[in-house]
Protein backbone atom coordinates (compact mmCIF):
# COMPACT_ATOMS: atom_id res chain seq x y z
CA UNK A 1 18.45 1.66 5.92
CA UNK A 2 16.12 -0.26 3.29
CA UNK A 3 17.90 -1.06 0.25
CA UNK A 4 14.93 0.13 -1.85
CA UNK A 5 14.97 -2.76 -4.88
CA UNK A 6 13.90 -1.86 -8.16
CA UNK A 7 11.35 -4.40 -9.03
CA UNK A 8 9.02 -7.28 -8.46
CA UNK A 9 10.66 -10.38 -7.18
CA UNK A 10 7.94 -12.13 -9.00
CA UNK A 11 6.83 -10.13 -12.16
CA UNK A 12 10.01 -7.87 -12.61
CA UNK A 13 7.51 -4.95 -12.84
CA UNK A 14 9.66 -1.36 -12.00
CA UNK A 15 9.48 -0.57 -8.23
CA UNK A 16 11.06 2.82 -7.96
CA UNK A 17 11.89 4.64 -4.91
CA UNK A 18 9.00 6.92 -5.05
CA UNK A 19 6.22 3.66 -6.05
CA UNK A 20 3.53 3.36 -4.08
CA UNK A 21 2.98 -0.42 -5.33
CA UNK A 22 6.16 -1.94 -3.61
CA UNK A 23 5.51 -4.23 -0.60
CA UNK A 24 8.10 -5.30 1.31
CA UNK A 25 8.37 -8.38 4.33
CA UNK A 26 10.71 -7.81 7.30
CA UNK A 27 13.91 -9.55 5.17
CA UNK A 28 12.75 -6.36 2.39
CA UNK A 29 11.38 -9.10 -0.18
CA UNK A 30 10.16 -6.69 -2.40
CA UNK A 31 6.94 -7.71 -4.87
CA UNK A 32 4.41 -5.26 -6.14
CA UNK A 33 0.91 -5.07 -4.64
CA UNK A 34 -0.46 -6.74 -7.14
CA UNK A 35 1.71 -10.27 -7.04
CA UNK A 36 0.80 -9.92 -2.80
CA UNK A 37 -2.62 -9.52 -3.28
CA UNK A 38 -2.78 -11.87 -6.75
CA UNK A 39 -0.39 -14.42 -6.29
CA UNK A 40 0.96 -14.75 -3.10
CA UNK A 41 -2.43 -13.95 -0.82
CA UNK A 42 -0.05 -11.75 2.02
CA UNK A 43 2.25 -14.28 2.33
CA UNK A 44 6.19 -13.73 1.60
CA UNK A 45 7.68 -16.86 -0.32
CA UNK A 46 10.69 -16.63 1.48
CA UNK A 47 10.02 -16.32 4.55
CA UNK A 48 6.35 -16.68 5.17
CA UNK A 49 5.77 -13.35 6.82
CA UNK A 50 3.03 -10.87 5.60
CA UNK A 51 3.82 -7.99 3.70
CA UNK A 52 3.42 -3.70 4.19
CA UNK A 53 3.85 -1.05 2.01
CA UNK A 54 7.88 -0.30 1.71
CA UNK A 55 8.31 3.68 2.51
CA UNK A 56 9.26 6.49 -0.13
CA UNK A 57 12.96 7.82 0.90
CA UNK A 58 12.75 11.72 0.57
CA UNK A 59 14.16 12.87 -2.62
CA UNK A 60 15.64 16.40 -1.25
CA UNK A 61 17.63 16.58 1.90
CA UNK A 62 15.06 17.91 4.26
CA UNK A 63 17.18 17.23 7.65
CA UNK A 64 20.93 15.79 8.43
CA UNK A 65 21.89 14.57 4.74
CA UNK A 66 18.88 11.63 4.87
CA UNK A 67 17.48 11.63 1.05
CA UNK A 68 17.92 9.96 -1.87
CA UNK A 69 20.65 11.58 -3.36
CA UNK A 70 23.21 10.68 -0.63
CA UNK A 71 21.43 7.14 0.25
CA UNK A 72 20.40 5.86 -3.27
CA UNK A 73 17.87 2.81 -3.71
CA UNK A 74 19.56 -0.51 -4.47
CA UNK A 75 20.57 -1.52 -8.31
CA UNK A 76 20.30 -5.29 -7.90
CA UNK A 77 17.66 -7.01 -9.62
CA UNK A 78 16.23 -9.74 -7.68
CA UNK A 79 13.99 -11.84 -10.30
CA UNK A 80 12.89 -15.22 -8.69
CA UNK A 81 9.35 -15.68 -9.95
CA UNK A 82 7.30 -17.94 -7.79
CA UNK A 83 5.68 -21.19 -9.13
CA UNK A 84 2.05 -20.39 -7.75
CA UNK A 85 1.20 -24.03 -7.48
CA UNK A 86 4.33 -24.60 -4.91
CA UNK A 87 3.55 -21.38 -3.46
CA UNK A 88 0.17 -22.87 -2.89
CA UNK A 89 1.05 -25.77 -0.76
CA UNK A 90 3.44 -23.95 1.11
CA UNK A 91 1.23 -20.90 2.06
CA UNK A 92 -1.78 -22.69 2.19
CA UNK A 93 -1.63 -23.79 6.27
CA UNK A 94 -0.30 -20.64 7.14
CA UNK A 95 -2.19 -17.95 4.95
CA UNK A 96 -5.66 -17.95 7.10
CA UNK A 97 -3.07 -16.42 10.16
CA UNK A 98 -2.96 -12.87 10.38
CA UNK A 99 1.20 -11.79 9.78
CA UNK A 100 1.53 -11.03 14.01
CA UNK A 101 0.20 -14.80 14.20
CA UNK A 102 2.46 -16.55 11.81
């Protein structure tokens, strides 16, 4: 299951489970919508993928035990702002390529 991070890589804004603002790659690099569209133009500085919008985890227990409550979003706080200027240069040859391209 996603491990639902609490904030912006980038800008440490709060991400909680029920934010519509988080945006997540395929590794669950987890940045708010603004830092994708702002900063990193759709491209994940760890990996280069593209980003989508990371999914709300139901709060109540609506079938087999699968909510928050029993499957609680992650604690750890991952804050590794990106330099924009290397982000840049390393985005900059791939960024024009759609995320199924890259």
């Amino acid at each position: 299951m996603l491990e639902l991070r609490p904030t912006c890589e980038h800008c440490n804004k709060a991400l909680p489970p029920t934010s519509t603002e988080a945006r997540i790659c395929s590794y669950e690099c987890t940045f708010c919508a603004d830092c994708v569209d702002r900063v990193l133009a759709d491209v994940c500085p760890n990996c280069g993928g593209g980003f989508a919008p990371r999914p709300i985890r139901p709060a109540r227990n609506w079938k087999g035990g699968n909510h928050l409550g029993k499957d609680p979003a992650g604690t750890t706080v991952r804050h590794r702002p990106v330099d924009p200027a290397a982000h840049a240069l390393f985005s900059e040859p791939i960024r024009g390529l759609r995320p199924e391209q890259r």
